[in-house]
N, C-alpha and C. Protein backbone atom coordinates (compact mmCIF):
# COMPACT_ATOMS: atom_id res chain seq x y z
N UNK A 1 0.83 -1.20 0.00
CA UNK A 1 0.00 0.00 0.00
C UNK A 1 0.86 1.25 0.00
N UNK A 2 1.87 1.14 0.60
CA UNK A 2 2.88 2.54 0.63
C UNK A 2 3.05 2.58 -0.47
N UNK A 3 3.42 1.63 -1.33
CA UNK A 3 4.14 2.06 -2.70
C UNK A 3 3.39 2.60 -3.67
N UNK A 4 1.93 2.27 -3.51
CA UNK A 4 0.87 2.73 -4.44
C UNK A 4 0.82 4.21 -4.15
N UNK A 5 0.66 4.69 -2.67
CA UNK A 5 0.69 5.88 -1.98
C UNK A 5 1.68 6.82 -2.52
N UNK A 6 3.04 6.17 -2.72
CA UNK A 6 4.38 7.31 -2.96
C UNK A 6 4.37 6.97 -4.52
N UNK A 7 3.80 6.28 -5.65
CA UNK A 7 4.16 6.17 -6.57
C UNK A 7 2.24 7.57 -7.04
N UNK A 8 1.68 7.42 -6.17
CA UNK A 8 0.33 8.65 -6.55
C UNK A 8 1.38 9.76 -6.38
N UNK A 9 2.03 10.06 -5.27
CA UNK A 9 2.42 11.55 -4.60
C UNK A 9 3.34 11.93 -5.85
N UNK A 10 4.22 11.10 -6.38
CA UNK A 10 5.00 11.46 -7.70
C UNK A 10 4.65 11.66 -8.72
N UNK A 11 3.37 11.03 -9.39
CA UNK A 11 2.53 11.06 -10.37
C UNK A 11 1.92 12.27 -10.24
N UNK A 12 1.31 12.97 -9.10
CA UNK A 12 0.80 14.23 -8.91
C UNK A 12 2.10 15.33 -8.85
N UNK A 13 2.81 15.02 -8.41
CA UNK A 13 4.15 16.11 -8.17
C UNK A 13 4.65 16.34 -9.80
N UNK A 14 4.57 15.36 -10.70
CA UNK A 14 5.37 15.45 -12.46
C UNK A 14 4.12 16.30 -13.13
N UNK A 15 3.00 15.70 -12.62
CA UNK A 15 1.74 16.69 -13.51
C UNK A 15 2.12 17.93 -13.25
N UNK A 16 2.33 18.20 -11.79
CA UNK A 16 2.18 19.63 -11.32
C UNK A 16 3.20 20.41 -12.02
N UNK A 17 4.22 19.79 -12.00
CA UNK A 17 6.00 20.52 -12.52
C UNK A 17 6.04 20.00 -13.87
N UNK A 18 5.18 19.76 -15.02
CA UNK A 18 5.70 19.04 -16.00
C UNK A 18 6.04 18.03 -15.95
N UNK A 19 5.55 17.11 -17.43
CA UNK A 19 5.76 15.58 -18.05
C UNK A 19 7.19 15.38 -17.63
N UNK A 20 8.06 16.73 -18.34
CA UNK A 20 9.21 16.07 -18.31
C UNK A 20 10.25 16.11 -16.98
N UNK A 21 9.44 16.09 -15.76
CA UNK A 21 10.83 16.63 -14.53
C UNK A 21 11.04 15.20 -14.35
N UNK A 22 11.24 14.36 -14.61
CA UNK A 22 11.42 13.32 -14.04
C UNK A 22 12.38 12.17 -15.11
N UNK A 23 12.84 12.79 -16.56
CA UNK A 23 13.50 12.49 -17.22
C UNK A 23 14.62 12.25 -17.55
N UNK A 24 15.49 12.26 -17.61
CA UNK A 24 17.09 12.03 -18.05
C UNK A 24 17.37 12.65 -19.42
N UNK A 25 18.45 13.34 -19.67
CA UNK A 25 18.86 14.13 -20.58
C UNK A 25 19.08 12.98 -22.47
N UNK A 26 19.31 11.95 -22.02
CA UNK A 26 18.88 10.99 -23.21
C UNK A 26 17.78 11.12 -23.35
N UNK A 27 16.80 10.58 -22.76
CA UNK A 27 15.20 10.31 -22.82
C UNK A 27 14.66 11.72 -23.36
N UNK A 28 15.04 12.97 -23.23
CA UNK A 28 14.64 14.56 -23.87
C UNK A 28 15.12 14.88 -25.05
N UNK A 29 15.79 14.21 -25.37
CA UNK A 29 16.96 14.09 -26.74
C UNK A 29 16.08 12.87 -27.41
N UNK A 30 16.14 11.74 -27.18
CA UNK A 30 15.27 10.76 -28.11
C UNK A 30 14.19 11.33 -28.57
N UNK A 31 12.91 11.46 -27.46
CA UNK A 31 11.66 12.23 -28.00
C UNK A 31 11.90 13.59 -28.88
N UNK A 32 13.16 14.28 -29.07
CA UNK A 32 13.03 15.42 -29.67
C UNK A 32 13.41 14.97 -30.62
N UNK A 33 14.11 14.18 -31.16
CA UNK A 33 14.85 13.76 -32.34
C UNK A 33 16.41 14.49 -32.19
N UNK A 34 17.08 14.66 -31.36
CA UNK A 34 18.04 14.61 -30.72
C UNK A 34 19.01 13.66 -30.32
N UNK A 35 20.66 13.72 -30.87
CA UNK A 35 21.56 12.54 -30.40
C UNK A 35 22.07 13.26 -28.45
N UNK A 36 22.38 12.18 -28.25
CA UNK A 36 23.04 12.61 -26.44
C UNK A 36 24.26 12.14 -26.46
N UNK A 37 25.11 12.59 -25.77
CA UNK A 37 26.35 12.21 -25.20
C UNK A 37 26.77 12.93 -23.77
N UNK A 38 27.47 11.28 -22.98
CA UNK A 38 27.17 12.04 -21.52
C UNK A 38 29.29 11.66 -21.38
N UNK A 39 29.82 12.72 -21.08
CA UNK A 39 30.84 12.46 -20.73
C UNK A 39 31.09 12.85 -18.92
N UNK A 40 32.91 12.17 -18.81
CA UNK A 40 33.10 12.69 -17.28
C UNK A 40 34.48 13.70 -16.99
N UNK A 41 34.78 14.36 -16.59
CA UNK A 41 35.68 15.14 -16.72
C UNK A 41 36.54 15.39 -15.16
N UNK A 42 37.85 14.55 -14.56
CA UNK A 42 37.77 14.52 -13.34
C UNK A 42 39.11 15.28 -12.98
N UNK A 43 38.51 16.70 -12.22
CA UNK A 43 39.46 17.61 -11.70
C UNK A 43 40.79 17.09 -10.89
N UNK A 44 41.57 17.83 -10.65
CA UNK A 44 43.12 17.91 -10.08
C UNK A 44 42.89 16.93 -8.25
N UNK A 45 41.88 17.54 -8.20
CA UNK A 45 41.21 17.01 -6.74
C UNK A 45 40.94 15.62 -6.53
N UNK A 46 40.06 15.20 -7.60
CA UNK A 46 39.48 13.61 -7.80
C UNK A 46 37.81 13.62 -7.98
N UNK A 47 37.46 15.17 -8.05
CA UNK A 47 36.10 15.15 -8.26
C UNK A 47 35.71 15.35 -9.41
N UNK A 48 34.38 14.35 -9.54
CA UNK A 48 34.08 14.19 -10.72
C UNK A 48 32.89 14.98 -11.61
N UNK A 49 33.03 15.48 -12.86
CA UNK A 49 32.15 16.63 -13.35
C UNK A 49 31.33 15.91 -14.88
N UNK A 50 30.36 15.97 -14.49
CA UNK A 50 29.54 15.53 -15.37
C UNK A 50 29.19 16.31 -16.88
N UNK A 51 29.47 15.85 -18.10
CA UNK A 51 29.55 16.72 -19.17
C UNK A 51 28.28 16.28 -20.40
N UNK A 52 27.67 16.78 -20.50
CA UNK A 52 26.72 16.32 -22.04
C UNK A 52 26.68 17.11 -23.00
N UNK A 53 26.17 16.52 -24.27
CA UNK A 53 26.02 17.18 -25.42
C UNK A 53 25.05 16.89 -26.13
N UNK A 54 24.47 17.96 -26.89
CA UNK A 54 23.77 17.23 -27.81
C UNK A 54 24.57 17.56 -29.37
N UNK A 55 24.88 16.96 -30.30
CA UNK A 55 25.71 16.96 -31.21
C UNK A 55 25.18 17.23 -32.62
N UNK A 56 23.63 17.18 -32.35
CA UNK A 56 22.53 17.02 -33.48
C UNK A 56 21.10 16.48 -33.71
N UNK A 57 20.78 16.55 -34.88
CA UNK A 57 19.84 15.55 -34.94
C UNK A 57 19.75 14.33 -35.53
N UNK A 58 19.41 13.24 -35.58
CA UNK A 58 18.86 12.24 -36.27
C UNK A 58 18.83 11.91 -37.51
N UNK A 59 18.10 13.04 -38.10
CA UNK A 59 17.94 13.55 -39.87
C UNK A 59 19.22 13.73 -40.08
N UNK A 60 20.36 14.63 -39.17
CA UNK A 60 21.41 14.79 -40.15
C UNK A 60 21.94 13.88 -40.29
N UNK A 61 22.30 13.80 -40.93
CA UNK A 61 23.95 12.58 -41.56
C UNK A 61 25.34 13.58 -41.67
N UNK A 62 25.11 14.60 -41.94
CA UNK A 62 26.62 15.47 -41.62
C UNK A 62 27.29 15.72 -40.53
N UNK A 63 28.21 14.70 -39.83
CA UNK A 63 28.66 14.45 -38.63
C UNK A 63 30.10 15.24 -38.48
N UNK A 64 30.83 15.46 -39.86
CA UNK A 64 31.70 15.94 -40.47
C UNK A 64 31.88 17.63 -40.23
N UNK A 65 31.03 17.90 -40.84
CA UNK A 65 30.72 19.36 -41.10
C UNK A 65 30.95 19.87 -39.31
N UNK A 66 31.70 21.21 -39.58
CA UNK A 66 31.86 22.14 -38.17
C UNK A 66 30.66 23.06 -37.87
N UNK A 67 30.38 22.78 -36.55
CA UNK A 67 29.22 23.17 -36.16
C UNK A 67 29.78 24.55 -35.31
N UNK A 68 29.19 25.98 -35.13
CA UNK A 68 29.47 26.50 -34.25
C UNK A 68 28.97 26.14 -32.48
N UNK A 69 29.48 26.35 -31.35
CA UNK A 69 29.66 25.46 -30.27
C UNK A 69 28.69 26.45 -29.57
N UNK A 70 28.12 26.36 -28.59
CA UNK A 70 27.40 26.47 -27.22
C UNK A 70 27.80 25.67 -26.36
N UNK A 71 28.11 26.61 -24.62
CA UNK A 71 28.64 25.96 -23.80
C UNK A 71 27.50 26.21 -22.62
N UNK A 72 26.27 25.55 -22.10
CA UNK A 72 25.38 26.42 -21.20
C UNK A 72 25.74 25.61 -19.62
N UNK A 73 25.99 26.47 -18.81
CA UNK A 73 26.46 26.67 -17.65
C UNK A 73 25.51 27.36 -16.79
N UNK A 74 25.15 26.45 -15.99
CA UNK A 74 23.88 26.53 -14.64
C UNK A 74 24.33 27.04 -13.63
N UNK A 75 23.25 28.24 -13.19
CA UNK A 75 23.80 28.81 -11.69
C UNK A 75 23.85 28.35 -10.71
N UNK A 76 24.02 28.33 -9.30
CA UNK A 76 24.04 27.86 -7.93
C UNK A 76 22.62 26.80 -7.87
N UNK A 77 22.45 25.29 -7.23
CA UNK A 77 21.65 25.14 -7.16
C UNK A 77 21.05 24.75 -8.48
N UNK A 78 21.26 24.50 -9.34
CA UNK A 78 20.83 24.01 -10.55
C UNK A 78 21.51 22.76 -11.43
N UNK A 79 21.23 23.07 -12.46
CA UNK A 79 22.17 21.60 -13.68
C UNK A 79 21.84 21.86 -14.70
N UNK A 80 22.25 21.01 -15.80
CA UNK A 80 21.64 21.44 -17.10
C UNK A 80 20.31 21.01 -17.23
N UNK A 81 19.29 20.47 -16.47
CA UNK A 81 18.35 20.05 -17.06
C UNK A 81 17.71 21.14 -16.81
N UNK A 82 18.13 22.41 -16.52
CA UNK A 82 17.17 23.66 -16.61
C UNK A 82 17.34 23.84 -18.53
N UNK A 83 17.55 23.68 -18.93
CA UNK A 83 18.17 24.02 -20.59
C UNK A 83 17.23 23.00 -21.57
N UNK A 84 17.15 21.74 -20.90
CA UNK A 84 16.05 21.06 -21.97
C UNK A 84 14.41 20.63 -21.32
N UNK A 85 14.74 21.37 -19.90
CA UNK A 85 13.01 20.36 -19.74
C UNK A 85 11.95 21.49 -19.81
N UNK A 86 11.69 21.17 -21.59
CA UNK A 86 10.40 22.24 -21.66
C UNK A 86 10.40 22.00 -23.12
N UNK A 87 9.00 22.26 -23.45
CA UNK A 87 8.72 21.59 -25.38
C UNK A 87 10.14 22.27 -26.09
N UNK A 88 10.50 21.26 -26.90
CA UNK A 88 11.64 21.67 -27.76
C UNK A 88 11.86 22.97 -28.28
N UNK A 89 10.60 23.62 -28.47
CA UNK A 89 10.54 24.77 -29.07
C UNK A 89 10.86 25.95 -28.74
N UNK A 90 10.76 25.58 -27.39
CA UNK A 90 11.46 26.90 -26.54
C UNK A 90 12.12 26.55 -25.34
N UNK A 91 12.82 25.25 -25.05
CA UNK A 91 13.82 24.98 -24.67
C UNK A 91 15.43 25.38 -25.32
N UNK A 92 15.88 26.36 -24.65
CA UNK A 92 17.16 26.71 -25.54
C UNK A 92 18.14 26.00 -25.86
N UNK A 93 18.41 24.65 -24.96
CA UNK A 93 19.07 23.74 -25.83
C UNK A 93 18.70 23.28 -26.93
N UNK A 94 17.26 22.99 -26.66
CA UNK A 94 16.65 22.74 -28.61
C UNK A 94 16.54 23.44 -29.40
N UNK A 95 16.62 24.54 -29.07
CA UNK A 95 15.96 25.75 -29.63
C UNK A 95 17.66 25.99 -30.89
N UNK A 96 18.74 25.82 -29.87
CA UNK A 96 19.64 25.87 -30.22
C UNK A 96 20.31 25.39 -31.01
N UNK A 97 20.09 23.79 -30.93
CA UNK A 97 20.23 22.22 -31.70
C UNK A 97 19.80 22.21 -32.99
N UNK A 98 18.33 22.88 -33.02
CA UNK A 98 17.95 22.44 -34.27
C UNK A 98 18.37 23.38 -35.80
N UNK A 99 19.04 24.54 -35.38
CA UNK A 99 19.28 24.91 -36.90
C UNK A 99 20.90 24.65 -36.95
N UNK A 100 21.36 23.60 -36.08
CA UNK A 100 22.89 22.67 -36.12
C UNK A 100 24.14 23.51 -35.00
N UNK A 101 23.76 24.22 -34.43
CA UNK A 101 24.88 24.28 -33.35
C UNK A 101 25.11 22.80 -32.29
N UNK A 102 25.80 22.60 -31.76
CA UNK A 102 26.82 22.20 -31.13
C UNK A 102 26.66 22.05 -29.89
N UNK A 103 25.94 22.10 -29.43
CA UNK A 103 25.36 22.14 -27.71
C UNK A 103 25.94 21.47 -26.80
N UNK A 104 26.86 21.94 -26.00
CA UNK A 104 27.40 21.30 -24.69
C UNK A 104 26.81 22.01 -23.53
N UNK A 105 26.66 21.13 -22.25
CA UNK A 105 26.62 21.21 -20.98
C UNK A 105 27.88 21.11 -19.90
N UNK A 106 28.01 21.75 -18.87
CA UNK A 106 28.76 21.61 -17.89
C UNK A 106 28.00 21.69 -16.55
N UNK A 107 28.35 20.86 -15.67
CA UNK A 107 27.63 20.70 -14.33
C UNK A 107 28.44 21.12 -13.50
N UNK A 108 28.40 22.38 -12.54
CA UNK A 108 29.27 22.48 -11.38
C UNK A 108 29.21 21.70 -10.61
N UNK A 109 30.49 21.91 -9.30
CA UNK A 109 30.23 20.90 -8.24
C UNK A 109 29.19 21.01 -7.63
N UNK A 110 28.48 19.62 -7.26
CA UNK A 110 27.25 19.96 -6.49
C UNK A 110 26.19 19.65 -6.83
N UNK A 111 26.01 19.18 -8.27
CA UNK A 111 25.16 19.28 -8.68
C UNK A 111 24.59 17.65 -9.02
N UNK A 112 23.27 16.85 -9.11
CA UNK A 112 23.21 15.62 -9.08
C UNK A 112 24.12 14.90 -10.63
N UNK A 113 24.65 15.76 -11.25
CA UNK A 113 25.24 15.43 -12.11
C UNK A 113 27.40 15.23 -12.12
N UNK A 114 27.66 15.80 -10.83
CA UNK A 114 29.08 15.94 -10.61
C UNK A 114 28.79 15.52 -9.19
N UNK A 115 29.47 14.86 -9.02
CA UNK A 115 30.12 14.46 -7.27
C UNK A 115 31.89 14.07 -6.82
């Protein structure tokens, strides 16, 4: 019975905040027609920084061709999934993606994406 209980309270909490809060940065990229790439990048210290991209779309086949770059960087308290969770259309990572830039992410420390 608990689990039915906490699996309602989440189901009501994603309606409330949007379909997509509960997604992963692949899973926002598939449905958009979007490729993902999740890299790791580990400082002088030993801590580890979480990196993604989106590189394109699907349709293209020009993997070759130089794309100009975007680097979007989240304030205090945040991550990149402030950048894609919202209809493609006016999500600025998509927004960004689709006429072929280059889209990278960086996660500061702290964030559920770097530890």
């Amino acid at each position: 019975m608990k689990r039915l209980f906490t699996s309602a309270i989440v189901s009501s909490v994603a309606m409330a905040i949007g379909p997509d809060a509960f997604k992963s940065m692949a899973q926002l990229c598939l449905e958009n027609g979007f490729f993902s790439e999740s890299y790791t990048a580990v400082t002088k210290d030993g801590y580890v920084l979480g990196i993604s991209r989106i590189p394109g779309k699907f349709k293209d086949n020009n993997s070759n061709v130089k794309k100009p770059v975007v680097l979007f960087m989240h304030a205090q308290d945040c991550d990149m999934m402030e950048y894609v969770s919202n209809e493609a259309s006016v999500a600025p990572a998509f927004v960004l993606a689709e006429p072929g830039y280059d889209v990278w992410f960086g996660n500061n420390r702290g964030s559920k994406f770097s530890n």
